[in-house]
PDB file of N, CA and C in Angstrom:
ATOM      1  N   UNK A   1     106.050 122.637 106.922  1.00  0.00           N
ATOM      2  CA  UNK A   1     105.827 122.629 105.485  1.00  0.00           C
ATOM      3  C   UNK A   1     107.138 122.855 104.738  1.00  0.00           C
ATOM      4  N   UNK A   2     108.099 123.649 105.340  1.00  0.00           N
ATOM      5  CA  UNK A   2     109.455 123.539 104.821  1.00  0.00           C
ATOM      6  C   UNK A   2     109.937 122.686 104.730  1.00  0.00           C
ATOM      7  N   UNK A   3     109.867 122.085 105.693  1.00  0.00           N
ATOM      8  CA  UNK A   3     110.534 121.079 105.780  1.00  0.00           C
ATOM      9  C   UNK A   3     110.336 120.019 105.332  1.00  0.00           C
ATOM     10  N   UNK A   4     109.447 119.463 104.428  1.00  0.00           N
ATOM     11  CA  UNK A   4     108.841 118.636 103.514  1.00  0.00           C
ATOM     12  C   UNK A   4     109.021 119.336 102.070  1.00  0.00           C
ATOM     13  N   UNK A   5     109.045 120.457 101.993  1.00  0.00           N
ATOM     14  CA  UNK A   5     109.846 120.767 100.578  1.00  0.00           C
ATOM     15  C   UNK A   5     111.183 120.966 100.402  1.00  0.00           C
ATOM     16  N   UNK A   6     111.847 121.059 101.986  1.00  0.00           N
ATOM     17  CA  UNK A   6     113.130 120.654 101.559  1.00  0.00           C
ATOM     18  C   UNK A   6     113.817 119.400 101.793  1.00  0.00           C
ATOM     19  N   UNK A   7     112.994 118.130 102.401  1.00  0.00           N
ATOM     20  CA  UNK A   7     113.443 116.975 101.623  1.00  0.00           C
ATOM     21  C   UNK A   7     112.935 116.675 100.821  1.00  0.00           C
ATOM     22  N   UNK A   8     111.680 117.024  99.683  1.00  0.00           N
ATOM     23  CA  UNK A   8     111.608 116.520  98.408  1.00  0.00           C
ATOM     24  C   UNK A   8     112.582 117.297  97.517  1.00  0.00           C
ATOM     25  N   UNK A   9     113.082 118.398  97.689  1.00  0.00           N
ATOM     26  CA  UNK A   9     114.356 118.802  96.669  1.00  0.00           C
ATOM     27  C   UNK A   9     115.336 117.390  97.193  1.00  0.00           C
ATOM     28  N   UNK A  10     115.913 117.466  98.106  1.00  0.00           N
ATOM     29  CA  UNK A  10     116.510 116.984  98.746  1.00  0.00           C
ATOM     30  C   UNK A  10     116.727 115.113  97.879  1.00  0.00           C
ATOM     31  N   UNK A  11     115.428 114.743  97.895  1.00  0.00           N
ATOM     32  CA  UNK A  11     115.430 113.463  97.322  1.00  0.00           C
ATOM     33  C   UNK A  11     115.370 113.581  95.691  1.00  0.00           C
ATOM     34  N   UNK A  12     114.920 114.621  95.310  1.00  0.00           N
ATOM     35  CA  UNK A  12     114.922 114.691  93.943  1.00  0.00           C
ATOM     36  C   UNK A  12     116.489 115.275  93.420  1.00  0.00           C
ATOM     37  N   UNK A  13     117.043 115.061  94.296  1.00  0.00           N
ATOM     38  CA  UNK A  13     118.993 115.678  93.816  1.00  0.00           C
ATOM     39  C   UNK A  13     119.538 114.285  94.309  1.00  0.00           C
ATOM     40  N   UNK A  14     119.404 113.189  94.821  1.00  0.00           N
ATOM     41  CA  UNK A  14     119.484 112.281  95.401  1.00  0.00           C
ATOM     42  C   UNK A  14     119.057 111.585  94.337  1.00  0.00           C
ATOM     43  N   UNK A  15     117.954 111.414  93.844  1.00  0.00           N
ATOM     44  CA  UNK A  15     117.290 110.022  92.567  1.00  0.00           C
ATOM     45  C   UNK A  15     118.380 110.814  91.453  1.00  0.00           C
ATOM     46  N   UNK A  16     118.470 112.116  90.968  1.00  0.00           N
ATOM     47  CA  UNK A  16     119.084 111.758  90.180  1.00  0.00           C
ATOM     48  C   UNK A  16     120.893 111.874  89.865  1.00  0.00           C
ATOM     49  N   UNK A  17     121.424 112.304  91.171  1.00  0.00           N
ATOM     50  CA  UNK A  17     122.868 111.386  91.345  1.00  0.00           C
ATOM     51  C   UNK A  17     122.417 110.150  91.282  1.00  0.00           C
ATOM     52  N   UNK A  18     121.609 109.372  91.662  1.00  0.00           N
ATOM     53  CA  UNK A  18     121.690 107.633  91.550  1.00  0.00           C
ATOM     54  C   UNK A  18     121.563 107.631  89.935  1.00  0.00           C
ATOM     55  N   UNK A  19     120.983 107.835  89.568  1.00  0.00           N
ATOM     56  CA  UNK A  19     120.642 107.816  88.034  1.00  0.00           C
ATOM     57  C   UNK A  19     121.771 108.255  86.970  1.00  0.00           C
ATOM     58  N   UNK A  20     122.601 108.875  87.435  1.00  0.00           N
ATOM     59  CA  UNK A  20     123.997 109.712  87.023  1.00  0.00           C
ATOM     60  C   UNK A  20     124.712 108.516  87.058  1.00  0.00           C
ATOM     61  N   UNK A  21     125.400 108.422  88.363  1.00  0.00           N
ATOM     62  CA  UNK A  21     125.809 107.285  89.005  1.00  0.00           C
ATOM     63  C   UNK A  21     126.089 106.323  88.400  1.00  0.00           C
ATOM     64  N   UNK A  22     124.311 105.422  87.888  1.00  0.00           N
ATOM     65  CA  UNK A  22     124.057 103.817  87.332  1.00  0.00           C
ATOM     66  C   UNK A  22     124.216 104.335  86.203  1.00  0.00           C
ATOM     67  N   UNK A  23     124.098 105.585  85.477  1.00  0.00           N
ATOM     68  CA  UNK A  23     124.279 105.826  83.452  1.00  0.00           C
ATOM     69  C   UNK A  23     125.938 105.721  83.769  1.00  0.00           C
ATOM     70  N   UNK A  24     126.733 106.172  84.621  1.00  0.00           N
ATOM     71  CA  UNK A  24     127.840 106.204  84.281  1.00  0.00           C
ATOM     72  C   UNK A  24     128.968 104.639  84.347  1.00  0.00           C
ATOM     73  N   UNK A  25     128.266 104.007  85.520  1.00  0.00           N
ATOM     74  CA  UNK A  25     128.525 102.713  86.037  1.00  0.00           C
ATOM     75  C   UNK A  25     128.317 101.705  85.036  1.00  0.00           C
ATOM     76  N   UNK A  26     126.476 101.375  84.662  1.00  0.00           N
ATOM     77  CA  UNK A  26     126.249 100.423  83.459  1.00  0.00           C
ATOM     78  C   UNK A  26     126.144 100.607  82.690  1.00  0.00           C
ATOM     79  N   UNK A  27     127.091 100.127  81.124  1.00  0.00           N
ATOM     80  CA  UNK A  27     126.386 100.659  80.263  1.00  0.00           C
ATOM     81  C   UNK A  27     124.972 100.873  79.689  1.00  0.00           C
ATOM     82  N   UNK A  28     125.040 101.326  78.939  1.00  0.00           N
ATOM     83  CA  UNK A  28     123.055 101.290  78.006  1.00  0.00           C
ATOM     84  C   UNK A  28     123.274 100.414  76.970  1.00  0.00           C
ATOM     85  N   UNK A  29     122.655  99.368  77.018  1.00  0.00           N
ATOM     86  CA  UNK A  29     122.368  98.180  76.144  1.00  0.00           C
ATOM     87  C   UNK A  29     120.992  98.237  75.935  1.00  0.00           C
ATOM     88  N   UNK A  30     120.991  97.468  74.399  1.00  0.00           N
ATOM     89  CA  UNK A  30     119.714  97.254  73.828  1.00  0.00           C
ATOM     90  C   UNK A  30     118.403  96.267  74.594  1.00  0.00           C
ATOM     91  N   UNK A  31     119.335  95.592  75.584  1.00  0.00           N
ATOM     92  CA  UNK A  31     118.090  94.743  76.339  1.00  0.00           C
ATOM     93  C   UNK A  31     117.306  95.378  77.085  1.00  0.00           C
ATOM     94  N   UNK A  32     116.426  94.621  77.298  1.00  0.00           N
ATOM     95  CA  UNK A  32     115.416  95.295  78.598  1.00  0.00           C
ATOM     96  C   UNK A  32     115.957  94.610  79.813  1.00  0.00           C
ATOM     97  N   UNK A  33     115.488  95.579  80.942  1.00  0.00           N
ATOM     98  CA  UNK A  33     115.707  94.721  82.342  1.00  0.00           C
ATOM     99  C   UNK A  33     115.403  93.712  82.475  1.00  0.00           C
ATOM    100  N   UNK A  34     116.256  92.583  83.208  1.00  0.00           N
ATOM    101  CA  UNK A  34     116.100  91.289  83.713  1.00  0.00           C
ATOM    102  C   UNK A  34     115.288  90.609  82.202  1.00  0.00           C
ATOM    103  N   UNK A  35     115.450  91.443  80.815  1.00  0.00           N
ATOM    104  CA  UNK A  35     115.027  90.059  79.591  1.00  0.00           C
ATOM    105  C   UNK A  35     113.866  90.083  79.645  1.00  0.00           C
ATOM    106  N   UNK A  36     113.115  90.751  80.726  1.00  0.00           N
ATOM    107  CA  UNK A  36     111.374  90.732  80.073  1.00  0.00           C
ATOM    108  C   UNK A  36     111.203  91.687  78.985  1.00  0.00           C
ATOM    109  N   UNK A  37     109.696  91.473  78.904  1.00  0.00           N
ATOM    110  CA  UNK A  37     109.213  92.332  77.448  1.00  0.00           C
ATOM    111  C   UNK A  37     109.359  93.583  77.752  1.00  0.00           C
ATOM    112  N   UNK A  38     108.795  94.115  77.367  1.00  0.00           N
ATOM    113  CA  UNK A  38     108.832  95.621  77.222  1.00  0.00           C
ATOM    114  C   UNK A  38     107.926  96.325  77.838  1.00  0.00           C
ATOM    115  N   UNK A  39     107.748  96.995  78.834  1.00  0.00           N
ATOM    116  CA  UNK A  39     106.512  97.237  79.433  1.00  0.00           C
ATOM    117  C   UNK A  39     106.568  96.862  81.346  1.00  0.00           C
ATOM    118  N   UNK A  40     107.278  95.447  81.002  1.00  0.00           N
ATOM    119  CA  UNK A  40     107.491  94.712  82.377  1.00  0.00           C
ATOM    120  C   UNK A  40     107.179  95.211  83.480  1.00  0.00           C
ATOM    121  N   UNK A  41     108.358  95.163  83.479  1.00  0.00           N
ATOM    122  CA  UNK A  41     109.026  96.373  84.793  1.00  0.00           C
ATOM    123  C   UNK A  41     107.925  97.208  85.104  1.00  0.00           C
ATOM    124  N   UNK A  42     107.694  98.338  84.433  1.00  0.00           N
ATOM    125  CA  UNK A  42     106.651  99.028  85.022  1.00  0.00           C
ATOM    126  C   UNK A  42     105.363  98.469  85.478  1.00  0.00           C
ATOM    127  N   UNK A  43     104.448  97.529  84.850  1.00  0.00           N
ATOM    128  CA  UNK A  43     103.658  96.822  85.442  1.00  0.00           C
ATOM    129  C   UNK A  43     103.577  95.934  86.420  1.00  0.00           C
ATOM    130  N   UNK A  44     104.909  95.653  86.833  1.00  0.00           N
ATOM    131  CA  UNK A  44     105.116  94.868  88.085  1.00  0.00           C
ATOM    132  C   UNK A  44     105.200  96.098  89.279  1.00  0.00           C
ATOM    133  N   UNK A  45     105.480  97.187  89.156  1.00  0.00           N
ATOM    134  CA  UNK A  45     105.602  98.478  90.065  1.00  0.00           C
ATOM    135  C   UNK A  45     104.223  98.928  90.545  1.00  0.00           C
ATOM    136  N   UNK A  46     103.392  98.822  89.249  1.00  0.00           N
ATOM    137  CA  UNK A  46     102.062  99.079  89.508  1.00  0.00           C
ATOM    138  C   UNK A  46     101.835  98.255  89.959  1.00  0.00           C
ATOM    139  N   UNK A  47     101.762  97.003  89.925  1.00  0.00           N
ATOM    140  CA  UNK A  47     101.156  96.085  90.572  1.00  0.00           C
ATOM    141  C   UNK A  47     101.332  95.782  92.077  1.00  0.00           C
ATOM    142  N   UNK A  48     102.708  96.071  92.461  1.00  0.00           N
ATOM    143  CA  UNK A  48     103.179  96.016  93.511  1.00  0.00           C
ATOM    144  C   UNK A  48     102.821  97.352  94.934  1.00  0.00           C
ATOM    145  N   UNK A  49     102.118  98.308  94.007  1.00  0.00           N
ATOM    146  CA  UNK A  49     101.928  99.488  94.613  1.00  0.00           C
ATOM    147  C   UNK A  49     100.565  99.423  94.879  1.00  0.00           C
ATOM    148  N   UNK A  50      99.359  98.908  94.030  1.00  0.00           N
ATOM    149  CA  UNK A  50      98.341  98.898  93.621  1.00  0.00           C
ATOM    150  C   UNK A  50      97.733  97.637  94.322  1.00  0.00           C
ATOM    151  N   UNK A  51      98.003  96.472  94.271  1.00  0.00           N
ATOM    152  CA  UNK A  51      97.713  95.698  94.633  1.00  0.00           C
ATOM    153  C   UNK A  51      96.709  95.259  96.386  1.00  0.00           C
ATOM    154  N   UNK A  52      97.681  96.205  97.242  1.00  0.00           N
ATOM    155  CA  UNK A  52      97.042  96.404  98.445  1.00  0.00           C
ATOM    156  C   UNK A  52      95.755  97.215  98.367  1.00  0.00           C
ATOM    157  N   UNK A  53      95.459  98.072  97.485  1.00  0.00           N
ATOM    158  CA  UNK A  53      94.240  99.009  98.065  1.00  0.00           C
ATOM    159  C   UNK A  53      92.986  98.428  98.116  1.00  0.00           C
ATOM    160  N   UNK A  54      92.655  97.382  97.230  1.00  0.00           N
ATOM    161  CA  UNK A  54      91.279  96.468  97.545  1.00  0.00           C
ATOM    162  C   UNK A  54      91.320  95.941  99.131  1.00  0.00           C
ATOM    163  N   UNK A  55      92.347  95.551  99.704  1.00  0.00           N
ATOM    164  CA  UNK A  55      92.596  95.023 100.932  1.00  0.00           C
ATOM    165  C   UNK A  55      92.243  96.361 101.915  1.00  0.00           C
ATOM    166  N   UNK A  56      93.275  97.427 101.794  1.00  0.00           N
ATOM    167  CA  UNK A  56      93.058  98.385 102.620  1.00  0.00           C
ATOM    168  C   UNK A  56      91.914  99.159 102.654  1.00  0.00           C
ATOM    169  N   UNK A  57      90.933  98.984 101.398  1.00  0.00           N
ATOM    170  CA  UNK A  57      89.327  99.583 101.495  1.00  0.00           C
ATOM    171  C   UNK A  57      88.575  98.721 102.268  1.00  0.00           C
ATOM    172  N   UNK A  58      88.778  97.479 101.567  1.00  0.00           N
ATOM    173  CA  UNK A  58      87.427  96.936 102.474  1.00  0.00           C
ATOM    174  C   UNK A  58      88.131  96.450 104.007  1.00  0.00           C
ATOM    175  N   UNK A  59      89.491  96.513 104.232  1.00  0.00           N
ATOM    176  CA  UNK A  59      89.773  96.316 105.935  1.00  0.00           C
ATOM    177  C   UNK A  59      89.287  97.833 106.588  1.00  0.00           C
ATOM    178  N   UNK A  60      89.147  98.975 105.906  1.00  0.00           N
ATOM    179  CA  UNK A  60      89.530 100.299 106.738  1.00  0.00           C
ATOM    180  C   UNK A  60      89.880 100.655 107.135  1.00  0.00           C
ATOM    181  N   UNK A  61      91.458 100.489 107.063  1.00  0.00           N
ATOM    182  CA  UNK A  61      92.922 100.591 107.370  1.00  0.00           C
ATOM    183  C   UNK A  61      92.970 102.214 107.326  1.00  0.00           C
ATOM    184  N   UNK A  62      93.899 102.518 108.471  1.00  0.00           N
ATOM    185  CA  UNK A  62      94.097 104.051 108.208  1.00  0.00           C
ATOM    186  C   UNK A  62      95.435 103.905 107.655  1.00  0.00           C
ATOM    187  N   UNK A  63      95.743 104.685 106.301  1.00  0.00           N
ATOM    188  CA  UNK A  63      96.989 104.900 105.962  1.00  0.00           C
ATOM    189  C   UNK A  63      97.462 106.318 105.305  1.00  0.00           C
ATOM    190  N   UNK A  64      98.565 106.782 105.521  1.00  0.00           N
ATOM    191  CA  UNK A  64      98.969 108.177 105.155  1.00  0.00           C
ATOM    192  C   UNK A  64      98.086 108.527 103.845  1.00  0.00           C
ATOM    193  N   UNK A  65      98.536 109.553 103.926  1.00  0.00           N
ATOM    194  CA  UNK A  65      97.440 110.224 102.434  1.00  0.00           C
ATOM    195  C   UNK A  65      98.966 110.251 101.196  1.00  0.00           C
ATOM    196  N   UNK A  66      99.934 110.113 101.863  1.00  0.00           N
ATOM    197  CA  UNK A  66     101.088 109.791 100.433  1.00  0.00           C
ATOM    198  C   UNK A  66     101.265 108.572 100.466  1.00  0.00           C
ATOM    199  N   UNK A  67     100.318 108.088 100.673  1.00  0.00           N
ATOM    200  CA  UNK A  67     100.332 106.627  99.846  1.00  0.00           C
ATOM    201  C   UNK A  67      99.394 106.475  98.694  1.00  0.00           C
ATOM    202  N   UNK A  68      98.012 107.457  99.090  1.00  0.00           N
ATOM    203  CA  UNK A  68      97.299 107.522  97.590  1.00  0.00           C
ATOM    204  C   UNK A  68      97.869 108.717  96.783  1.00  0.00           C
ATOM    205  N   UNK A  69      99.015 109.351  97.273  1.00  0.00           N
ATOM    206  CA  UNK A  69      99.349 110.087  96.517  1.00  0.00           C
ATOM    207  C   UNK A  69     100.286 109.389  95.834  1.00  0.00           C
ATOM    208  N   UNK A  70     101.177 108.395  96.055  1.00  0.00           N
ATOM    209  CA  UNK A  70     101.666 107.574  95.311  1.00  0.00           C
ATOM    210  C   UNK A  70     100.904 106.731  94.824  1.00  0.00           C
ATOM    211  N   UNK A  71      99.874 106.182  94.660  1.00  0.00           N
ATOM    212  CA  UNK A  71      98.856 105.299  94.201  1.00  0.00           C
ATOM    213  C   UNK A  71      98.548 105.683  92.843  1.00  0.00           C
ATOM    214  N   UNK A  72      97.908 107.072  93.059  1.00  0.00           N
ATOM    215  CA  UNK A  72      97.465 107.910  92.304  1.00  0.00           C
ATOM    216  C   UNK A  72      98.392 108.606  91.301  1.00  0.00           C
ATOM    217  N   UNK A  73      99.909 108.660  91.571  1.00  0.00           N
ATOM    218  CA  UNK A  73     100.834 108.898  90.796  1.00  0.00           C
ATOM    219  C   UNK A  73     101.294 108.048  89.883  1.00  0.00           C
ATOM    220  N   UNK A  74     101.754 106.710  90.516  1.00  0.00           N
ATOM    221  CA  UNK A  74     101.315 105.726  89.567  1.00  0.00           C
ATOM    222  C   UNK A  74     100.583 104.914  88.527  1.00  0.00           C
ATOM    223  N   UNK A  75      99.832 105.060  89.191  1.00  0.00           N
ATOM    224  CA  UNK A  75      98.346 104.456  87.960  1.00  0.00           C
ATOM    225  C   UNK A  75      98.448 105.755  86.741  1.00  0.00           C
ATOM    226  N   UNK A  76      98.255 106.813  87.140  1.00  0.00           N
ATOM    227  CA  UNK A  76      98.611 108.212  85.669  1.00  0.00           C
ATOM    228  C   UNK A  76     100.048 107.368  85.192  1.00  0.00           C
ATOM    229  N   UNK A  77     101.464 107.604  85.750  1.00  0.00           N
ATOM    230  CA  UNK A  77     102.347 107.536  84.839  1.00  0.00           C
ATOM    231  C   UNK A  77     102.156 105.685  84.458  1.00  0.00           C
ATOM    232  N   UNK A  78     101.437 105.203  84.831  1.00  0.00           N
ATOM    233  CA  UNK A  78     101.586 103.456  84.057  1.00  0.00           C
ATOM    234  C   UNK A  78     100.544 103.797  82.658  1.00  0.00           C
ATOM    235  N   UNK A  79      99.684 104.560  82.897  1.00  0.00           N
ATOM    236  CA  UNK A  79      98.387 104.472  81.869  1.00  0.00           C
ATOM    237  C   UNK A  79      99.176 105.649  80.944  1.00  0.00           C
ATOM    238  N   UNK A  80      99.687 107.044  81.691  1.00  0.00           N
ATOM    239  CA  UNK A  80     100.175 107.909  80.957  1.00  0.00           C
ATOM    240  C   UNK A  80     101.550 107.468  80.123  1.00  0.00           C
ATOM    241  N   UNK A  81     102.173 107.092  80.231  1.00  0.00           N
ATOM    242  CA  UNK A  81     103.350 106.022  79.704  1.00  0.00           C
ATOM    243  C   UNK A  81     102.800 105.491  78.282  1.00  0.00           C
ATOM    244  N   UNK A  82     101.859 104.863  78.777  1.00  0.00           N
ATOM    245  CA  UNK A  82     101.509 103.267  78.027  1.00  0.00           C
ATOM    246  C   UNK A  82     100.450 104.536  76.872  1.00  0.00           C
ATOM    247  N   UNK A  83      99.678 105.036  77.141  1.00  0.00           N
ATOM    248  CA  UNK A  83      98.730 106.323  76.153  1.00  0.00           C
ATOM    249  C   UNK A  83     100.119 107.035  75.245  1.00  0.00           C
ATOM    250  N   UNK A  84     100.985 107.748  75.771  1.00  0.00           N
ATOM    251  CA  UNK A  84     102.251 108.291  74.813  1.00  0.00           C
ATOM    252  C   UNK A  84     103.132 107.513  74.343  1.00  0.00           C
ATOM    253  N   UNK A  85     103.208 106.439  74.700  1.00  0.00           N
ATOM    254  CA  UNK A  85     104.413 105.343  74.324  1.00  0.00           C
ATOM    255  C   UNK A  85     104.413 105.639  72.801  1.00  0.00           C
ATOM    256  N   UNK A  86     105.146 105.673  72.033  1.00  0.00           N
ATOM    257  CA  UNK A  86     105.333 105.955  70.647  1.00  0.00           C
ATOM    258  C   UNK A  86     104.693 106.615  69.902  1.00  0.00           C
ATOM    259  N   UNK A  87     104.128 107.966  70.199  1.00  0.00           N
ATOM    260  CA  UNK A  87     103.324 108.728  69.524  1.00  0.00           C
ATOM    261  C   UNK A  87     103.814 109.866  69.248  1.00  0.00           C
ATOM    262  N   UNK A  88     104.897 110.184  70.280  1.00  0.00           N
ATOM    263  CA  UNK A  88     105.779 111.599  70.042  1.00  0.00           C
ATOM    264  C   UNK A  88     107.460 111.195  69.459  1.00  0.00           C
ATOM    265  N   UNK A  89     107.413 110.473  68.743  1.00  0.00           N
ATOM    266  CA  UNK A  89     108.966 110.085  68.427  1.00  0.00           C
ATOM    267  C   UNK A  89     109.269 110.686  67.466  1.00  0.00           C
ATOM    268  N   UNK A  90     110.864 111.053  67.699  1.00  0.00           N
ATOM    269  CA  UNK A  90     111.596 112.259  67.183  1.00  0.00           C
ATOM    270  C   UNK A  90     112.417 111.696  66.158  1.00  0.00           C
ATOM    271  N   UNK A  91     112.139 110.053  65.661  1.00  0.00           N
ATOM    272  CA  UNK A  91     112.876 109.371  64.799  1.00  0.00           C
ATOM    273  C   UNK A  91     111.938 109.682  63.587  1.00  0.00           C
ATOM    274  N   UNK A  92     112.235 109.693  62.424  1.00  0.00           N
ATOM    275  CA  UNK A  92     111.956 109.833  61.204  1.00  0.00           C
ATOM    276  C   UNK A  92     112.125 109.229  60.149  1.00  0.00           C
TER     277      UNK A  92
END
């Protein structure tokens, strides 16, 4: 059990040197990624994450339980995202 909380510190000091990293590397421009709309990106993540579980229910696939924990993490932050998206803004 330690040892699973000390590689999720571990990866969570890791995502955000990468994130350090790419803010310091690319700039921040007004576009969106790859020119899609707004939203994109994240719905292609969900989709890409999401997409298998109709398959893996009705095959009865055994698969780790952090995969519906990522399943399940996802679908909240795509819906939770998309529910707060402009409701708490600090512009005036």
């Amino acid at each position: 059990m330690i040892e699973f909380i000390l590689l999720s510190i571990l990866n969570l000091v890791l995502l955000y040197l990468m994130i350090f990293a790419l803010r310091k590397i690319l700039p921040l421009t007004e576009f969106e990624p790859l020119a899609l709309p707004k939203g994109s990106i994240r719905a292609l993540i969900t989709l890409l994450i999401i997409l298998p579980v109709p398959y893996i229910v009705i095959k009865r696939i055994e698969v780790p339980g952090e995969y519906w924990i990522a399943v399940i993490g996802i679908i909240t932050y795509y819906f939770g995202t998309r529910f707060f998206e402009g409701k708490f803004s600090i512009e005036k």
